[in-house]
N, C-alpha and C. Protein backbone atom coordinates (compact mmCIF):
# COMPACT_ATOMS: atom_id res chain seq x y z
N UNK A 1 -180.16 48.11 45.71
CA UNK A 1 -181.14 48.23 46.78
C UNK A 1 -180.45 48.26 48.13
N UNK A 2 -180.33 49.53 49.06
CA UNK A 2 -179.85 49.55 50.35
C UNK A 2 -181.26 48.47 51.47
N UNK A 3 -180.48 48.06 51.83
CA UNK A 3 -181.12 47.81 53.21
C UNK A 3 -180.49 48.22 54.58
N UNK A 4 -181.88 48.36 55.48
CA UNK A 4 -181.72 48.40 56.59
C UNK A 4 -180.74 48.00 57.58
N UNK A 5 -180.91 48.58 58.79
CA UNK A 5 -180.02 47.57 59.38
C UNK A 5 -179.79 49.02 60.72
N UNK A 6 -179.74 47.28 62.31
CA UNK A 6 -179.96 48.13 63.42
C UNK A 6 -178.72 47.93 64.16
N UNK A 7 -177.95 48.86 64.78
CA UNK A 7 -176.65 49.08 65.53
C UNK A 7 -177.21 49.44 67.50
N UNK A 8 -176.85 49.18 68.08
CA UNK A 8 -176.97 49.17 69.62
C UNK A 8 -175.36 50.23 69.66
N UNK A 9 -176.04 51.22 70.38
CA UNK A 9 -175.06 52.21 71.17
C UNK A 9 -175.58 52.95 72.47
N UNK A 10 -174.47 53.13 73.08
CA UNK A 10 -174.51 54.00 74.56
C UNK A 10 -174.47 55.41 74.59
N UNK A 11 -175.26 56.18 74.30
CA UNK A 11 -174.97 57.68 74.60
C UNK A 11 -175.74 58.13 76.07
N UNK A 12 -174.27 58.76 76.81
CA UNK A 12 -174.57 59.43 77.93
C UNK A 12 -174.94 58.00 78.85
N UNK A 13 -174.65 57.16 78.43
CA UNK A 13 -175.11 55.59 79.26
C UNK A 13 -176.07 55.01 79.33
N UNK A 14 -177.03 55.93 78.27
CA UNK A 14 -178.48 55.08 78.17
C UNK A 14 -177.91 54.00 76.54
N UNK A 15 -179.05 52.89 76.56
CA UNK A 15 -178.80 52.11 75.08
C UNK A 15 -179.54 52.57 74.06
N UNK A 16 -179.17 52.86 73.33
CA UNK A 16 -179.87 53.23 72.16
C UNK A 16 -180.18 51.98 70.36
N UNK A 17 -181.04 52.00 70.14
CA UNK A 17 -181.24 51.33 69.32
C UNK A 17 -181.26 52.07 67.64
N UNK A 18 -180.52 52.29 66.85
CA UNK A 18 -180.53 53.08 65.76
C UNK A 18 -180.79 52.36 64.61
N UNK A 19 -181.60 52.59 63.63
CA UNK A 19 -182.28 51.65 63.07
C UNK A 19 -181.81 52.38 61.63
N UNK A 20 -180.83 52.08 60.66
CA UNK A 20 -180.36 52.74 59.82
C UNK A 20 -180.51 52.75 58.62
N UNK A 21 -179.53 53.37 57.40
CA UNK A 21 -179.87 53.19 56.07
C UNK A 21 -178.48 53.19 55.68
N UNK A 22 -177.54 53.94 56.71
CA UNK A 22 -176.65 53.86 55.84
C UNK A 22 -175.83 54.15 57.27
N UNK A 23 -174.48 53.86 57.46
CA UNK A 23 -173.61 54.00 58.51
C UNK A 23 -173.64 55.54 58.54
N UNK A 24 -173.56 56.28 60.21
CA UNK A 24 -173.14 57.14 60.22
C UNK A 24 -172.07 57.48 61.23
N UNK A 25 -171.53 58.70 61.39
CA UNK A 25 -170.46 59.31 62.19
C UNK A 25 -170.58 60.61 63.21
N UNK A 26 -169.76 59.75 63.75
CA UNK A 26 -170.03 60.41 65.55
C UNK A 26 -170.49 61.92 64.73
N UNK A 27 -170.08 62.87 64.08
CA UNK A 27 -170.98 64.13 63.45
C UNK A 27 -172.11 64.24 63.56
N UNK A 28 -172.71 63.35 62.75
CA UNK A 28 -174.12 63.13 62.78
C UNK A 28 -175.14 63.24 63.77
N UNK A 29 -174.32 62.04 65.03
CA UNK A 29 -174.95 61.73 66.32
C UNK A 29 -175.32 63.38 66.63
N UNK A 30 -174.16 64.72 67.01
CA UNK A 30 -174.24 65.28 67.87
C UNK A 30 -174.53 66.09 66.75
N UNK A 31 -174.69 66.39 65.74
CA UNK A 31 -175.76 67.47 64.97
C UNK A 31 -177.23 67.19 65.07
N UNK A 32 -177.33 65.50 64.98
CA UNK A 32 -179.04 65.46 65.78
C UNK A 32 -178.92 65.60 67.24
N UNK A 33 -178.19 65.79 67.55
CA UNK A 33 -178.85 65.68 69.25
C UNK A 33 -178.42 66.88 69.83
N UNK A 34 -177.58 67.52 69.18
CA UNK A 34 -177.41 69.07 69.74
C UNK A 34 -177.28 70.11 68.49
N UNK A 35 -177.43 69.74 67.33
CA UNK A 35 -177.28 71.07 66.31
C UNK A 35 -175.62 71.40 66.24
N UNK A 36 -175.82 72.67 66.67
CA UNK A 36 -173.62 73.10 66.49
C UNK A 36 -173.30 73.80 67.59
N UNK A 37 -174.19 73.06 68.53
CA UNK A 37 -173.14 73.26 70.00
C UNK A 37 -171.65 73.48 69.59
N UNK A 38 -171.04 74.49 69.79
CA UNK A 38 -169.70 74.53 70.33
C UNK A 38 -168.84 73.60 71.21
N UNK A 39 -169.66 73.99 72.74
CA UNK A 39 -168.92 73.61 73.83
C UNK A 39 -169.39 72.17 74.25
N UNK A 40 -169.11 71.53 73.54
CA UNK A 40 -169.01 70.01 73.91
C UNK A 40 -167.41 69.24 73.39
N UNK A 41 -167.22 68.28 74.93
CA UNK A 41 -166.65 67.28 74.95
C UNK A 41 -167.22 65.92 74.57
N UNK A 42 -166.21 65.34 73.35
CA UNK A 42 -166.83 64.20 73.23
C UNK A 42 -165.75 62.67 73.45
N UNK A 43 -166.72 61.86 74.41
CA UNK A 43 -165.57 61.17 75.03
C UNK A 43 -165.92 59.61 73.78
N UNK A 44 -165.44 58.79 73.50
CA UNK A 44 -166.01 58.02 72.30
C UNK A 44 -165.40 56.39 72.96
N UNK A 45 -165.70 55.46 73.31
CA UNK A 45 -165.39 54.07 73.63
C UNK A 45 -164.09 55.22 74.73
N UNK A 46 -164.30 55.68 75.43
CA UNK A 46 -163.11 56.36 76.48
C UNK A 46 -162.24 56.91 76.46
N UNK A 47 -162.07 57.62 75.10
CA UNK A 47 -160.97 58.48 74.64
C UNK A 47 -161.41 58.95 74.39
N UNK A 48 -161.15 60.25 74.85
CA UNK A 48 -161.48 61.87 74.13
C UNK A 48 -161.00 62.10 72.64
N UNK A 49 -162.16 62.63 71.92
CA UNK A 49 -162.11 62.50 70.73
C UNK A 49 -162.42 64.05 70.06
N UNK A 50 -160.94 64.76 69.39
CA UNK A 50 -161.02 66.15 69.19
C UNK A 50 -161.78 66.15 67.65
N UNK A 51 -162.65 67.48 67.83
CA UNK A 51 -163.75 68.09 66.90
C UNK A 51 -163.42 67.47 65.19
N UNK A 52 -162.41 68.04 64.59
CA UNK A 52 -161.61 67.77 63.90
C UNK A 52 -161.91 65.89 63.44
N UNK A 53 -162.21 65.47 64.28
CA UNK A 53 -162.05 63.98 63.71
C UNK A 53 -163.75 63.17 63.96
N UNK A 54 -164.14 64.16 64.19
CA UNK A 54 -165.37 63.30 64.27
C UNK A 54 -166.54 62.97 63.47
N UNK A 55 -165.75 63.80 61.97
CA UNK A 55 -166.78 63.46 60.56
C UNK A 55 -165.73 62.15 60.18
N UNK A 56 -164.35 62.18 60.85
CA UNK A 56 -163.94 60.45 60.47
C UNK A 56 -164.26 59.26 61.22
N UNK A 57 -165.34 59.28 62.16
CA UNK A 57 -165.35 58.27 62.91
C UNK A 57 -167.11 57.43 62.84
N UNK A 58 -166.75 56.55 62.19
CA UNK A 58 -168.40 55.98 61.59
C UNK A 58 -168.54 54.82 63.29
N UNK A 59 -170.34 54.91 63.62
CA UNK A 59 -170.12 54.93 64.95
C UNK A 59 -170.38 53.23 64.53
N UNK A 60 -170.39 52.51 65.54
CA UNK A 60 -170.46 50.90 65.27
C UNK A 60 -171.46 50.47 66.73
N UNK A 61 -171.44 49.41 66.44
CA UNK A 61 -172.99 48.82 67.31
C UNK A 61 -171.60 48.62 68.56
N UNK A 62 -172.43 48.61 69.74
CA UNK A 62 -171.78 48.99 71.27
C UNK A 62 -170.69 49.87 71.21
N UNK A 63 -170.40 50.70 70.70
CA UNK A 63 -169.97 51.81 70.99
C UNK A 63 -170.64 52.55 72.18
N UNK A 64 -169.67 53.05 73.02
CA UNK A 64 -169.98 54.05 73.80
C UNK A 64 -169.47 55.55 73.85
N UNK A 65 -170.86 56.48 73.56
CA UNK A 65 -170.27 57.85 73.55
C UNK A 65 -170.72 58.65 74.35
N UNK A 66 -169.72 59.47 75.43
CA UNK A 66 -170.08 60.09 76.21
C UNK A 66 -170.10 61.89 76.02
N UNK A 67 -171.22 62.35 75.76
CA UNK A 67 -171.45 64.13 75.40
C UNK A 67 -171.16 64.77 76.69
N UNK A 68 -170.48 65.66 76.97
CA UNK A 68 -170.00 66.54 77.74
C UNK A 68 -170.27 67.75 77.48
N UNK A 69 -171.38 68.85 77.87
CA UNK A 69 -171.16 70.36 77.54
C UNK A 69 -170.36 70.87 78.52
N UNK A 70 -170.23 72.33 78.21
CA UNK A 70 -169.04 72.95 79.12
C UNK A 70 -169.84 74.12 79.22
N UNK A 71 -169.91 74.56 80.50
CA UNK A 71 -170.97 75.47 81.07
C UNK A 71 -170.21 76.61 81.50
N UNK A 72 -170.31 77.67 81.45
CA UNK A 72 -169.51 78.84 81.47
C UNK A 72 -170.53 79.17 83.38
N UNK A 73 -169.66 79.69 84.04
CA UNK A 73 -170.47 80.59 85.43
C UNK A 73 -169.82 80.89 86.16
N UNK A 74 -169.98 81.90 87.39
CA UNK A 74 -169.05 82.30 88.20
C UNK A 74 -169.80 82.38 89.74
């Protein structure tokens, strides 16, 4: 039997309350909250954190993650 269970995180500097089933990873976060944006920077507890590693990084309660898009214009 899984249980529940709630983690506190910072995205973009607001708190968020995530109320779970099962741990997830920074992936996750930015497939719900942006789909497959490309052009995002993702900054994670203050280190920039490349694409490549972010199905290894399971997020933890006060974590802070900062989303960055990158806007193309002239």
């Amino acid at each position: 039997m899984k249980t529940n269970f709630t983690i506190k995180v910072f995205i973009n500097g607001k708190k968020y309350e995530l109320k779970l089933k099962k741990h997830i990873t920074l992936q996750h976060v930015i497939k719900l909250l942006y789909g497959k944006n490309k052009s995002i920077v993702l900054d994670y507890n203050k280190k920039i954190i490349q694409k490549n590693m972010w199905d290894d990084i399971y997020i933890q309660s006060n974590d802070k993650i900062e989303i960055l898009t990158i806007v193309g214009g002239g």
